[in-house]
Protein backbone atom coordinates (compact mmCIF):
# COMPACT_ATOMS: atom_id res chain seq x y z
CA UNK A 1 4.05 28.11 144.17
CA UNK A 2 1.95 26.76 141.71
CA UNK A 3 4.56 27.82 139.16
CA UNK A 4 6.90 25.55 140.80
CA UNK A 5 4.18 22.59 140.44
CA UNK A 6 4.10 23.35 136.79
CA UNK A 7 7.83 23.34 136.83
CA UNK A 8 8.60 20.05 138.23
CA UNK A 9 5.56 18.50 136.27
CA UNK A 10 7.63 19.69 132.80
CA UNK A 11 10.14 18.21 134.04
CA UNK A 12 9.20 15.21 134.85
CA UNK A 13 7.56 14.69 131.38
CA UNK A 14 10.99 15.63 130.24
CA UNK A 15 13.02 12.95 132.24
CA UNK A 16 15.13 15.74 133.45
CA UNK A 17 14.08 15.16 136.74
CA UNK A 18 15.68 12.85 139.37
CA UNK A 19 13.89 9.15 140.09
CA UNK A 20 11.91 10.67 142.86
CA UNK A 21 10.11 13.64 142.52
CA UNK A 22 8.33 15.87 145.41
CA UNK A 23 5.87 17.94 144.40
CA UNK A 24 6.07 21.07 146.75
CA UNK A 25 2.37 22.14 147.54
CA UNK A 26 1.96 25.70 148.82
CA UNK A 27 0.21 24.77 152.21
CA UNK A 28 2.93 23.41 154.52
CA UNK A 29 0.23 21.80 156.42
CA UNK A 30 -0.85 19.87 153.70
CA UNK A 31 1.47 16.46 153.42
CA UNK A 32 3.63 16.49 150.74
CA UNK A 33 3.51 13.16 148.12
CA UNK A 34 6.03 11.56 146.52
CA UNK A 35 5.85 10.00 143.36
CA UNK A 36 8.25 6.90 141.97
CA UNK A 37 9.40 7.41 138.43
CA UNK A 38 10.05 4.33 137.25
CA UNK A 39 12.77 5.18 134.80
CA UNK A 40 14.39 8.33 134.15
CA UNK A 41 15.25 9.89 130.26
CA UNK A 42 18.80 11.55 130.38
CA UNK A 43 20.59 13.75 128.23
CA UNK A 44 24.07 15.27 127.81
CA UNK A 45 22.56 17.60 130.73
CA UNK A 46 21.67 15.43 132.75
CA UNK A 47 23.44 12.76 132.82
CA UNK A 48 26.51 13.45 135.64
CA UNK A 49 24.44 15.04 138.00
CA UNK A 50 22.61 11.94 137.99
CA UNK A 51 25.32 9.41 138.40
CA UNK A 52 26.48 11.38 140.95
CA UNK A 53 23.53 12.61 142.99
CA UNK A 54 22.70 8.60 143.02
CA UNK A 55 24.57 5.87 144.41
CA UNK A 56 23.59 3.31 141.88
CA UNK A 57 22.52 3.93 138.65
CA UNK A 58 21.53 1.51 135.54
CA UNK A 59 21.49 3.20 132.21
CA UNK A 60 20.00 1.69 129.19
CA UNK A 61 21.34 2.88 125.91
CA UNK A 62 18.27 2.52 123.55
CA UNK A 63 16.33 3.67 120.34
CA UNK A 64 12.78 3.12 119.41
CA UNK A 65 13.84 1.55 115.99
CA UNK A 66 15.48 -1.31 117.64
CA UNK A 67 13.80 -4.52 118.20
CA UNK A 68 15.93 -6.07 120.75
CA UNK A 69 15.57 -2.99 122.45
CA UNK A 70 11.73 -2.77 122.58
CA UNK A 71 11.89 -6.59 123.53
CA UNK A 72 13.97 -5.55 126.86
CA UNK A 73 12.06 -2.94 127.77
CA UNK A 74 9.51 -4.24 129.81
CA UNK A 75 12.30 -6.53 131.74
CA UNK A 76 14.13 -3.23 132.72
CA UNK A 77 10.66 -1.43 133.47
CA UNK A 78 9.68 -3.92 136.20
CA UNK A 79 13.34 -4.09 137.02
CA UNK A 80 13.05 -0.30 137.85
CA UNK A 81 9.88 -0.66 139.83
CA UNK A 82 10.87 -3.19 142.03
CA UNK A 83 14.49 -1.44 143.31
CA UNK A 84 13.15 1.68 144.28
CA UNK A 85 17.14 2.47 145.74
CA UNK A 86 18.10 2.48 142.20
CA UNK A 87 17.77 4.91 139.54
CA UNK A 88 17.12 3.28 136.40
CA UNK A 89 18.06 5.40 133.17
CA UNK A 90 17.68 5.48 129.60
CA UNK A 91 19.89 7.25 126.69
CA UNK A 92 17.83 7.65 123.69
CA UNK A 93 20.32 7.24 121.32
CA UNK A 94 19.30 8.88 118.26
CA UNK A 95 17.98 11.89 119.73
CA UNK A 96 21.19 11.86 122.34
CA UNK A 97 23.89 10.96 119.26
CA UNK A 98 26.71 12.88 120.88
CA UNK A 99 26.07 11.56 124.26
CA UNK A 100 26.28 7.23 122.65
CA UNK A 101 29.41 8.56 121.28
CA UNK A 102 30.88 9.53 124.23
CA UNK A 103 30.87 6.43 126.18
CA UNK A 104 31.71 4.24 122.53
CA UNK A 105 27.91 2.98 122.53
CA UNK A 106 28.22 1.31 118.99
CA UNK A 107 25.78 -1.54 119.71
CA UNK A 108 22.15 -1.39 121.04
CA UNK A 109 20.79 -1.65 123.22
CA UNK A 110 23.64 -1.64 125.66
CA UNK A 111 23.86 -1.81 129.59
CA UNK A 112 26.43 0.57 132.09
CA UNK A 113 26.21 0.18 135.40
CA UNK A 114 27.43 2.84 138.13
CA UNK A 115 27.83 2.39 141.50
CA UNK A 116 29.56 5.65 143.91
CA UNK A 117 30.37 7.13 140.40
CA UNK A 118 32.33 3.68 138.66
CA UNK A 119 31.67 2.09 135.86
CA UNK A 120 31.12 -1.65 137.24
CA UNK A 121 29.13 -3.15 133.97
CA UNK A 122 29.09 -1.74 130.14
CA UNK A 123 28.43 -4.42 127.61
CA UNK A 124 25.60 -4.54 124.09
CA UNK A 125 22.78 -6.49 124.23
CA UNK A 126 19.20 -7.65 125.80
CA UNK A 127 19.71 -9.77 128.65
CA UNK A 128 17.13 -12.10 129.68
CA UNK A 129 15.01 -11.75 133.00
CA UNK A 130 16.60 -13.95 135.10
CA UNK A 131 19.95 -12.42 133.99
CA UNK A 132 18.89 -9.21 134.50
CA UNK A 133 17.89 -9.77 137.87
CA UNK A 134 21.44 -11.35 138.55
CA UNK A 135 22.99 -8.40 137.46
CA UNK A 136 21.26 -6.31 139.60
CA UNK A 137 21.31 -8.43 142.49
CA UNK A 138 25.31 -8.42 141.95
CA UNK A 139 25.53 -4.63 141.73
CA UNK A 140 22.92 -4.28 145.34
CA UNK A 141 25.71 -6.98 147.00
CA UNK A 142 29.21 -5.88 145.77
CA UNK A 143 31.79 -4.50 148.24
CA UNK A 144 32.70 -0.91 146.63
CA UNK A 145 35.48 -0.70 149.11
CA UNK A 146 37.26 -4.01 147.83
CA UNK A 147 36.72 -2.41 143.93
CA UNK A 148 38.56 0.57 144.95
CA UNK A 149 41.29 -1.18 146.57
CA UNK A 150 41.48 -3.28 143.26
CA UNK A 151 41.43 -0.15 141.15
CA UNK A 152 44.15 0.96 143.48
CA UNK A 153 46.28 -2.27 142.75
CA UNK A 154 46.08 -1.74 139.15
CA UNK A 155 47.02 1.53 139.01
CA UNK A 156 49.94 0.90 141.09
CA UNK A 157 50.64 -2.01 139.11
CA UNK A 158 50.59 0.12 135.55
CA UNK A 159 51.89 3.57 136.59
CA UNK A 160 49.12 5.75 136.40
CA UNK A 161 45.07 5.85 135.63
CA UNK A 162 45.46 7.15 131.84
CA UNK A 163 47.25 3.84 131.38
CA UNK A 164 46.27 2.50 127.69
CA UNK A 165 43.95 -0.32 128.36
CA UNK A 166 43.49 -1.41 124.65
CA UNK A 167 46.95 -2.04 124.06
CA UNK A 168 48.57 -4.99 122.02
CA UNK A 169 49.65 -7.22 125.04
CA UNK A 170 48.87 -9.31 127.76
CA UNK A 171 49.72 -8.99 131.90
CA UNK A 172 51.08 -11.84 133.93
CA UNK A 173 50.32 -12.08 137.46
CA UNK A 174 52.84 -9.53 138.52
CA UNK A 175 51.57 -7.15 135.67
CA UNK A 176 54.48 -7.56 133.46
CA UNK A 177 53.80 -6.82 129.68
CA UNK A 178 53.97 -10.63 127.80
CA UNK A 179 54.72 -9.41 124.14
């Protein structure tokens, strides 16, 4: 029992664990706590079980060289103690290379948003406060059932999901190619 104390305190100095962590005591009379993590370090391990074990989850992709980075950080900290229904993540970049590659980070520090397991938000750079808190406000309030429908729409629209997004050419309304 105490080995599984020890256990879940390693990993939550890792970041491996999830945002909220219950520390299992070996008296079952004794009430268990709970402790909020306010953000969460993932890796290349991590990482899918958390976005989808959680229904929303902000990831900063960060490195401790970067100023802009260091100069957002306390925006997304208090960000990540006030929405305790969100788990807020960070990707340090350097030591998690392959991961940044994988999802095209090539500017820092950059923002992806998940909600259910979709990528609603995945642009570089610091936002302010205020803009922040829109964001996040935005993700709490948007109907996932209407974004699936959407998603729906344009694969219908463009023949399948592996359709080539970065391609040479505009839609029209009735998501005809314009070349």
């Amino acid at each position: 029992m105490v080995s599984d104390w020890l256990q879940s305190q390693q990993r939550l100095r890792s970041g491996t664990n999830r945002a909220w962590l219950v520390l299992n005591i070996a008296y079952p009379n004794i009430p268990r706590k709970v402790f909020r993590m306010a953000t969460v370090a993932l890796t290349k391990d991590t990482f899918d079980a958390t976005v989808q074990e959680n229904d929303t989850v902000i990831v900063d992709f960060w490195a401790e060289w970067c100023g802009p980075c260091r100069a957002f950080a306390p925006t997304y900290e208090a960000a990540s103690e006030k929405y305790e229904d969100i788990v807020f993540a960070k990707v340090d970049t350097e030591a998690h290379q392959e991961l940044a590659a994988s999802f095209g980070i090539r500017s820092i520090p950059t923002l992806m948003v998940f909600k259910e397991q979709v990528i609603l938000y995945s642009q570089p750079g610091a936002l302010p406060p205020e803009m922040f808190e829109d964001l996040v406000g935005q993700v709490k309030n948007i109907d996932m059932e209407e974004v699936r429908a959407q998603m729906a729409q344009h694969e219908a629209d463009h023949g399948s999901a592996d359709h080539d997004h970065d391609h040479d050419h505009d839609h029209d309304e009735a998501g005809v190619a314009n070349n």
